[in-house]
Protein backbone atom coordinates (compact mmCIF):
# COMPACT_ATOMS: atom_id res chain seq x y z
CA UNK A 1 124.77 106.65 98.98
CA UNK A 2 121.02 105.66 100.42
CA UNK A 3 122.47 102.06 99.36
CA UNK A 4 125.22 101.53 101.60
CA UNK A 5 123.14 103.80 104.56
CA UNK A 6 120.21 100.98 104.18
CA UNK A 7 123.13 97.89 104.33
CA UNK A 8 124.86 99.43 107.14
CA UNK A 9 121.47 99.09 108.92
CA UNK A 10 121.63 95.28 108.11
CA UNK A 11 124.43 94.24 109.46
CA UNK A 12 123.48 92.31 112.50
CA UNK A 13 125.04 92.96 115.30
CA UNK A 14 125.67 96.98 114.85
CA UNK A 15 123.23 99.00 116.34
CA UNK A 16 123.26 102.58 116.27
CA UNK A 17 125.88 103.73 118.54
CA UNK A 18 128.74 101.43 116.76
CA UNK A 19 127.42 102.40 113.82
CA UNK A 20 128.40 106.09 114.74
CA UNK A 21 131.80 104.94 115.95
CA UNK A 22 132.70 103.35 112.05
CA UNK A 23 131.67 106.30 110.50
CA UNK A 24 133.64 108.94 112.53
CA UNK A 25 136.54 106.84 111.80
CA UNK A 26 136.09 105.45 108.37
CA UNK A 27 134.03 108.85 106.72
CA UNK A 28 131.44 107.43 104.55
CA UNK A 29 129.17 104.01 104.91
CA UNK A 30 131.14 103.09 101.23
CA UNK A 31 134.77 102.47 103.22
CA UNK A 32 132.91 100.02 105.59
CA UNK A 33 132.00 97.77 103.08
CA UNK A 34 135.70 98.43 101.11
CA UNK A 35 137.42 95.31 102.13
CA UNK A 36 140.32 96.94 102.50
CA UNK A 37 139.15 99.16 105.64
CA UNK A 38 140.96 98.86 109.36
CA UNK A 39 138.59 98.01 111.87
CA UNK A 40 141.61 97.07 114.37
CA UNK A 41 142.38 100.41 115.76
CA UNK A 42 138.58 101.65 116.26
CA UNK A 43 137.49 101.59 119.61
CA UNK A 44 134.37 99.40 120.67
CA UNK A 45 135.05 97.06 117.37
CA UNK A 46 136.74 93.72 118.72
CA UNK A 47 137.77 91.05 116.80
CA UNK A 48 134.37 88.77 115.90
CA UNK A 49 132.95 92.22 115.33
CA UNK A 50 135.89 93.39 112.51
CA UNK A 51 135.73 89.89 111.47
CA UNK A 52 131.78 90.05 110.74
CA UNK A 53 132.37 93.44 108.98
CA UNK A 54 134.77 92.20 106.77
CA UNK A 55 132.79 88.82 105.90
CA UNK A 56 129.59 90.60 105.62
CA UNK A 57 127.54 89.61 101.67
CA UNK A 58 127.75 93.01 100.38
CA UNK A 59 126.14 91.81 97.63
CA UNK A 60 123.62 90.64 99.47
CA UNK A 61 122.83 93.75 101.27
CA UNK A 62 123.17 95.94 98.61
CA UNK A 63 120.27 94.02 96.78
CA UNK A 64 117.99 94.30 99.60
CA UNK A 65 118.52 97.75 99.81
CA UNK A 66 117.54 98.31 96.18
CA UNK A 67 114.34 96.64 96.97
CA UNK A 68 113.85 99.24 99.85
CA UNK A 69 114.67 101.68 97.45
CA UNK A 70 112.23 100.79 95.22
CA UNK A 71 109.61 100.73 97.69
CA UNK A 72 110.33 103.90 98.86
CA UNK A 73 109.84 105.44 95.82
CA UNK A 74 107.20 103.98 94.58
CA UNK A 75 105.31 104.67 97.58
CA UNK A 76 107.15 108.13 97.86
CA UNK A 77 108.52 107.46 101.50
CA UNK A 78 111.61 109.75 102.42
CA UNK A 79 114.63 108.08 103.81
CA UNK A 80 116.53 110.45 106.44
CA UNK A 81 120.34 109.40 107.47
CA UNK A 82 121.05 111.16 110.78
CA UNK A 83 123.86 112.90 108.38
CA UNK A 84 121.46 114.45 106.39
CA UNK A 85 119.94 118.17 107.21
CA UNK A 86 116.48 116.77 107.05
CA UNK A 87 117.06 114.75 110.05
CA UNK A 88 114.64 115.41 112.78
CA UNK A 89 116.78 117.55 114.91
CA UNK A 90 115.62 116.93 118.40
CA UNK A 91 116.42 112.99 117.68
CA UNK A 92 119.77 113.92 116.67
CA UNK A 93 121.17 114.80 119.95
CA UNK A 94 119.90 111.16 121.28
CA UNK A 95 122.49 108.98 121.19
CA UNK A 96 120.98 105.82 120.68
CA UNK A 97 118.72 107.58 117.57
CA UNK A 98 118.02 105.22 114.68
CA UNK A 99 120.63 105.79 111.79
CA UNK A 100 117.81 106.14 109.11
CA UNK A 101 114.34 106.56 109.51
CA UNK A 102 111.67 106.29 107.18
CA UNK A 103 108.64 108.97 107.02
CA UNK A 104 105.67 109.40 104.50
CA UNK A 105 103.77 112.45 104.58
CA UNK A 106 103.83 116.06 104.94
CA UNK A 107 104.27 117.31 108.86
CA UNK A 108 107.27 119.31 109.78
CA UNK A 109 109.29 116.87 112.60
CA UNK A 110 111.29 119.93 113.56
CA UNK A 111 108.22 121.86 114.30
CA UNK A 112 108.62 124.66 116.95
CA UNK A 113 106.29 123.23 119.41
CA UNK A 114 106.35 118.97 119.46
CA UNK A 115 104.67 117.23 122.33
CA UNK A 116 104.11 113.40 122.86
CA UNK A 117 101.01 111.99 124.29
CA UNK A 118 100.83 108.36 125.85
CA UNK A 119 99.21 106.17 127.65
CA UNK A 120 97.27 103.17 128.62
CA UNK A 121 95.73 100.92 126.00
CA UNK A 122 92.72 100.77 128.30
CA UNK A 123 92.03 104.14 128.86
CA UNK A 124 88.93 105.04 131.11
CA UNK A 125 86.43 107.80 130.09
CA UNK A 126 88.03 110.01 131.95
CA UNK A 127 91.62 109.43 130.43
CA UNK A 128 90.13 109.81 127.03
CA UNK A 129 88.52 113.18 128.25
CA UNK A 130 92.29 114.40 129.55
CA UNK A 131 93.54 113.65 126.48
CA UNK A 132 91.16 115.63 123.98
CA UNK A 133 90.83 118.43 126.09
CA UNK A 134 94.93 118.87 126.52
CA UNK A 135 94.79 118.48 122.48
CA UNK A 136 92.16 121.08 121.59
CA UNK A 137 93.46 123.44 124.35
CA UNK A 138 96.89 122.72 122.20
CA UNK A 139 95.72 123.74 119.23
CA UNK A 140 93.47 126.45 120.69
CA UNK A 141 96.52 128.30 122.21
CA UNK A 142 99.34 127.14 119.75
CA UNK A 143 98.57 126.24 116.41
CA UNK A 144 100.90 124.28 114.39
CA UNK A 145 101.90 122.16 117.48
CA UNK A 146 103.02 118.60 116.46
CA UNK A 147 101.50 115.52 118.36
CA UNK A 148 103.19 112.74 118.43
CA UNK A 149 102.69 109.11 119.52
CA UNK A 150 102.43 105.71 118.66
CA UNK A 151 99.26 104.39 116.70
CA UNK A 152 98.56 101.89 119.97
CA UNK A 153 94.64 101.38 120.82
CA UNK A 154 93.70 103.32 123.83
CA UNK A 155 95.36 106.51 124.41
CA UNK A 156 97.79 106.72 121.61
CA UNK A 157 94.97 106.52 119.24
CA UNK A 158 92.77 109.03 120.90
CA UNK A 159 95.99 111.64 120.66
CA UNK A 160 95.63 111.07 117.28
CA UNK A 161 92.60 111.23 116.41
CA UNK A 162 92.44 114.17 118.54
CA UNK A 163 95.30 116.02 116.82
CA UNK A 164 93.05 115.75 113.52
CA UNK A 165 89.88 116.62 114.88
CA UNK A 166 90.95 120.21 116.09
CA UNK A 167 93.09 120.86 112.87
CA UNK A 168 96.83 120.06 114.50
CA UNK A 169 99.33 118.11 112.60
CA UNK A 170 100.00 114.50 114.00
CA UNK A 171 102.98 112.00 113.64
CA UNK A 172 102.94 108.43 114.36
CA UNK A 173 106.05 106.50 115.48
CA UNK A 174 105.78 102.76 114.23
CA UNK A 175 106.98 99.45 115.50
CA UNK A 176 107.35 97.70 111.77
CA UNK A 177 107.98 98.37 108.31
CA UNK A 178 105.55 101.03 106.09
CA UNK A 179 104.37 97.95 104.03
CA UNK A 180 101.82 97.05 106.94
CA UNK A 181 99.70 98.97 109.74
CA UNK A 182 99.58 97.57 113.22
CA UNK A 183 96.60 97.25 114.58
CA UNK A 184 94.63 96.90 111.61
CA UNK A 185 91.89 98.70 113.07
CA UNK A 186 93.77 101.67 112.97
CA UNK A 187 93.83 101.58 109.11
CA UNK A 188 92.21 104.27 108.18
CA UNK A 189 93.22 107.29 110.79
CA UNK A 190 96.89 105.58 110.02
CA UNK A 191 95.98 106.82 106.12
CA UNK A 192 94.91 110.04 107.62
CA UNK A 193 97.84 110.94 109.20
CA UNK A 194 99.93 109.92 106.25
CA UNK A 195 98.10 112.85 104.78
CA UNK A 196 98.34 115.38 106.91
CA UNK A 197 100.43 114.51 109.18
CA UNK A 198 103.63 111.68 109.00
CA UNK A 199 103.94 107.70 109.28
CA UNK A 200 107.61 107.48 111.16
CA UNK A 201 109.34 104.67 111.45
CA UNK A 202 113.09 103.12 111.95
CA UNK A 203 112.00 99.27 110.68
CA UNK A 204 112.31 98.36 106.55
CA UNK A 205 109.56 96.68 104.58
CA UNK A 206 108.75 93.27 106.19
CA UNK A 207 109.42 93.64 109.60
CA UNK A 208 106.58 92.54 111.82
CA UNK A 209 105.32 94.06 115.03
CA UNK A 210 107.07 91.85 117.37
CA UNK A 211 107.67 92.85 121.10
CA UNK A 212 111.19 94.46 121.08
CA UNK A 213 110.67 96.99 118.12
CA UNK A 214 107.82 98.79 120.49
CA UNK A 215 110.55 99.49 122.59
CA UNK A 216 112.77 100.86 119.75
CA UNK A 217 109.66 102.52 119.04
CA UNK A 218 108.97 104.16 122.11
CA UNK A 219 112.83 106.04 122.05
CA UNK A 220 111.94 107.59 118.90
CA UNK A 221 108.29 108.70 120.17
CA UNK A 222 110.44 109.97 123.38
CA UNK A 223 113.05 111.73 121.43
CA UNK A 224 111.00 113.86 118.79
CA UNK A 225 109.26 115.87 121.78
CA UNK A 226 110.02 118.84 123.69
CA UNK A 227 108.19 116.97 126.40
CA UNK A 228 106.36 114.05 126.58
CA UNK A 229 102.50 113.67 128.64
CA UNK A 230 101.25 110.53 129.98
CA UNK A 231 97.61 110.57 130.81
CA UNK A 232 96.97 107.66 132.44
CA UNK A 233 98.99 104.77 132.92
CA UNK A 234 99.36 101.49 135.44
CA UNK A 235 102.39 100.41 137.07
CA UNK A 236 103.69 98.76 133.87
CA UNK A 237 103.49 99.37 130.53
CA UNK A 238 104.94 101.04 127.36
CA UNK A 239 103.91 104.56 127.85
CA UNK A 240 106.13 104.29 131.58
CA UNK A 241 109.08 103.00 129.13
CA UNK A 242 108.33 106.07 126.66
CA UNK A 243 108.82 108.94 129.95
CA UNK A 244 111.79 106.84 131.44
CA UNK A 245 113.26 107.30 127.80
CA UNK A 246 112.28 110.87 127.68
CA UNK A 247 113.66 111.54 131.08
CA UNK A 248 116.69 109.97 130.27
CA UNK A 249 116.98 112.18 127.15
CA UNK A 250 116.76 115.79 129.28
CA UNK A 251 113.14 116.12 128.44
CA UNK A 252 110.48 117.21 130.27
CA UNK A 253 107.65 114.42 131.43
CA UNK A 254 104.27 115.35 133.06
CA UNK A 255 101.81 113.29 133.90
CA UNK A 256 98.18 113.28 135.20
CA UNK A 257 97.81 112.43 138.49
CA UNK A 258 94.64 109.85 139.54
CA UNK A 259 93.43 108.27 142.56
CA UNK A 260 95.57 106.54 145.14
CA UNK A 261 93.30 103.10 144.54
CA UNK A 262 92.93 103.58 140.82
CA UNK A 263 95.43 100.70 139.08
CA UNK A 264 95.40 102.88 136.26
CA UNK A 265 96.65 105.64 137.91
CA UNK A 266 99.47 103.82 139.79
CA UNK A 267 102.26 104.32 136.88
CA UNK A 268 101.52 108.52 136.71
CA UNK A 269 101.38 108.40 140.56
CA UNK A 270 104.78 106.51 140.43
CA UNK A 271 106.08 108.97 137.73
CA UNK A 272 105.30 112.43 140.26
CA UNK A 273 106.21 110.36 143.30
CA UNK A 274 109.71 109.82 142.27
CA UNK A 275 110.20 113.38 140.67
CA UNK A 276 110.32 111.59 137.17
CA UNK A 277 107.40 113.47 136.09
CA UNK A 278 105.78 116.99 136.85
CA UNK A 279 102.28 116.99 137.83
CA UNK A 280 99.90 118.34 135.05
CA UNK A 281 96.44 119.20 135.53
CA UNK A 282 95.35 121.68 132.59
CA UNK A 283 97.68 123.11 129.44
CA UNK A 284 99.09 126.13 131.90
CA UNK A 285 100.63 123.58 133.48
CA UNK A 286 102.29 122.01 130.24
CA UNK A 287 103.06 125.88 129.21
CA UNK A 288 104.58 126.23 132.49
CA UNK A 289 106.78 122.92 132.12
CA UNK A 290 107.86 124.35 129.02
CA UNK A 291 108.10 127.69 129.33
CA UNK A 292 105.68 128.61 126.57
CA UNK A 293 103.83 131.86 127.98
CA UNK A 294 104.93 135.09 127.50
CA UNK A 295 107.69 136.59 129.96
CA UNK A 296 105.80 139.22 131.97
CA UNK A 297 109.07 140.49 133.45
CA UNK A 298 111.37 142.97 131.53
CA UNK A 299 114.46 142.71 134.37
CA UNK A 300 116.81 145.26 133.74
CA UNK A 301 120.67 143.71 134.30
CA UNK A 302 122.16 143.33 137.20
CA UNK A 303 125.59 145.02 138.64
CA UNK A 304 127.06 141.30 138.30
CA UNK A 305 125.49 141.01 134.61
CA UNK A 306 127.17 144.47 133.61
CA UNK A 307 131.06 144.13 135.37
CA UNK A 308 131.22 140.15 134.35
CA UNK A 309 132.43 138.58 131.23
CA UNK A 310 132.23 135.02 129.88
CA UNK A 311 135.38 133.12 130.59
CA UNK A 312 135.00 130.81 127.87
CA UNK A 313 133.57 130.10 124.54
CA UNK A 314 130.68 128.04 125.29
CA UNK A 315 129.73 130.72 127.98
CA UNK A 316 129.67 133.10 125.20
CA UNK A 317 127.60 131.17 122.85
CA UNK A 318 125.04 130.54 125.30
CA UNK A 319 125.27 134.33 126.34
CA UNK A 320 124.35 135.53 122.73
CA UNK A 321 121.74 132.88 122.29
CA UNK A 322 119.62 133.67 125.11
CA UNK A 323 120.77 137.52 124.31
CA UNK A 324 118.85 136.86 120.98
CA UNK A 325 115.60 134.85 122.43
CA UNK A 326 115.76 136.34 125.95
CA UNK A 327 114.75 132.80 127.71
CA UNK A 328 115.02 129.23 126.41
CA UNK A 329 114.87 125.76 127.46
CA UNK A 330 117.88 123.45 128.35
CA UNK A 331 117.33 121.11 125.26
CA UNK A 332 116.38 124.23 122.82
CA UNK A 333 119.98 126.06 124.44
CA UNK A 334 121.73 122.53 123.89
CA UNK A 335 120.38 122.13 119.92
CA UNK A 336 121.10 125.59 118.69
CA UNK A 337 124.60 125.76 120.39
CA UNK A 338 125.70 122.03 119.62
CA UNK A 339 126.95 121.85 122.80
CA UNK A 340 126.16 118.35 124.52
CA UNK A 341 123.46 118.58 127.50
CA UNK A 342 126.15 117.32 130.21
CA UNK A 343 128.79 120.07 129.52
CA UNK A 344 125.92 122.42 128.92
CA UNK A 345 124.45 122.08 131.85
CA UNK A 346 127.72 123.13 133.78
CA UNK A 347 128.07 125.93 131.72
CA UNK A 348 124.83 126.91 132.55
CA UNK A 349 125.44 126.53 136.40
CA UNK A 350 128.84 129.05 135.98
CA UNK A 351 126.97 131.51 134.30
CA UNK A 352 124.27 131.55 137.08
CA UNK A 353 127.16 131.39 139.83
CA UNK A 354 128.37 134.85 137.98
CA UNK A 355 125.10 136.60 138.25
CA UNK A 356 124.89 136.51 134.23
CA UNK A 357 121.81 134.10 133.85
CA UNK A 358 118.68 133.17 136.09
CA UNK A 359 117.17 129.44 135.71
CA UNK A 360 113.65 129.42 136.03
CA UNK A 361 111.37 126.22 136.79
CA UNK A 362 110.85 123.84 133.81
CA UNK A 363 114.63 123.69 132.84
CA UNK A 364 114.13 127.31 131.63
CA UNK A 365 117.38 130.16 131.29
CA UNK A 366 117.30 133.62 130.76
CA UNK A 367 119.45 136.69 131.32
CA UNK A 368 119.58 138.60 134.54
């Protein structure tokens, strides 16, 4: 099976999201390669693109994917299909996720508590200062929390090397194949991390850091987190493409604000300005964002709770979920009832018109 998932990833010209579209309508990666498969009737696939999939070298692919294969095992790297159970969850419901993705090492990417940390590859003393002191506060006031970011020099790097300083696990999100670590200089916290933390990345052996995979990058560094923290940042740059990504995905995005006349400051300042990000100062506010402290408030139900009944089944999903965990976030609500974040969020919006549920700041819903 891991054969025809790595050649369905070779086929130029199918990316993801078409690559999702063949499978719901053929069943298995095997029947796209079967020469006698349909492509006419399956929406999105037009002519040259049936025509490619039916001239594609199977052969061809298959071989190169044997030589993954082998490389994976020999270097025992897992392969995860977004099929399988092992799939990180969070990048599940993004729907532009990698098919497969490659990880080596031990840290848990569906860890209860995941938080990206980005930022400028020329970060000032004070940057570098935000950045340990959110990490040890992290690990201070919740263990186990999973840090995730990109390898980059500057403030990717310090995340890291944060992470396993004060004892947290850390993953880093590649922009090429396992065979190689970019920048070289990295080397050695990149072995680290392999250790105790994970190596992620989408790319097979071979492929070389070039330009467009740090994008690619950046959307699985966005969609592993609960929320994603940019520390300092100017008014371009990769770590404003990673909280556009996140935003787009129904995350949350804080940032650290700077001074007005501080060029590295103008991309976080941007960020708040336009409501993209929340401001962060100090981990209460990340706990805040995310609704990670204890509720302090045992509200009894309301009249409208007590006489009102869900009109649907979605409503009553949600209902017993947050019955169960008495307040979660919108993506948490949205993974453990598989309903998508659109419709969700109008469910949610019914049930607080009823007087059932009470939204709180930081995307956060519990019962009244």
């Amino acid at each position: 099976m891991l054969h025809h998932q790595l050649a369905l990833s070779l086929i130029p010209g199918i990316g993801p999201k078409l690559a999702r579209t063949l499978l719901s309508y053929l069943g298995s990666c095997e029947a796209i390669f079967d020469p006698k498969s349909d492509f006419s009737k399956i929406p999105g696939i037009g002519s040259i693109t049936a025509q490619r999939l039916r001239q594609v070298d199977k052969g061809s692919l298959l071989k190169t994917a044997e030589r993954e294969i082998d490389f994976l095992t020999k270097n025992q790297i897992k392969a995860r299909f977004f099929t399988d159970e092992d799939y990180p969850e969070r990048l599940s419901y993004c729907e532009d996720a990698p098919l497969l993705i490659f990880t080596e090492g031990p840290a848990d990417l569906d860890a209860p508590k995941i938080v990206s940390i980005v930022g400028t590859r020329k970060p000032t003393a004070d940057g570098i200062e935000l950045c340990e002191k959110l990490v040890e506060a992290l690990a201070r006031r919740h263990p186990g929390t999973l840090i995730v970011s990109g390898l980059a020099y500057g403030i990717d790097i310090c995340a890291h090397r944060s992470a396993l300083q004060f004892g947290l696990p850390t993953a880093a999100v590649l922009a090429h194949g396992l065979d190689r670590i970019y920048p070289g200089m990295h080397r050695s916290t990149a072995r680290e991390i392999a250790f105790k933390g994970a190596l992620v990345t989408e790319f097979l052996t071979g492929t070389n850091p070039d330009r467009p995979n740090f994008v690619k990058r950046n959307r699985i560094v966005a969609g592993l987190c609960d929320a994603t923290v940019v520390v300092e940042s100017a008014h371009k740059g990769g770590a404003l493409i990673t909280a556009g990504i996140a935003a787009s995905y129904n995350r949350d995005v804080l940032a650290f604000p700077g001074r007005v006349n501080d060029p590295l400051s103008g991309g976080c300042n941007r960020l708040i300005k336009t409501n993209t990000a929340a401001l962060i100062e100090s981990i209460e506010d990340l706990e805040y964002a995310l609704g990670w402290e204890s509720a302090t408030n045992n509200e009894l139900p309301t009249q409208g709770s007590l006489f009102k009944a869900p009109d649907t089944p979605q409503e009553k999903l949600v209902l017993d979920l947050l019955q169960n965990e008495k307040e979660m976030n919108l993506n948490l609500i949205s993974m453990n009832s598989g309903i998508p974040i659109p419709k969700l969020a109008a469910t949610l919006l019914d049930l607080e018109f009823k007087g059932l549920v009470k939204s709180r700041p930081g995307g956060i819903f519990r019962l009244l």
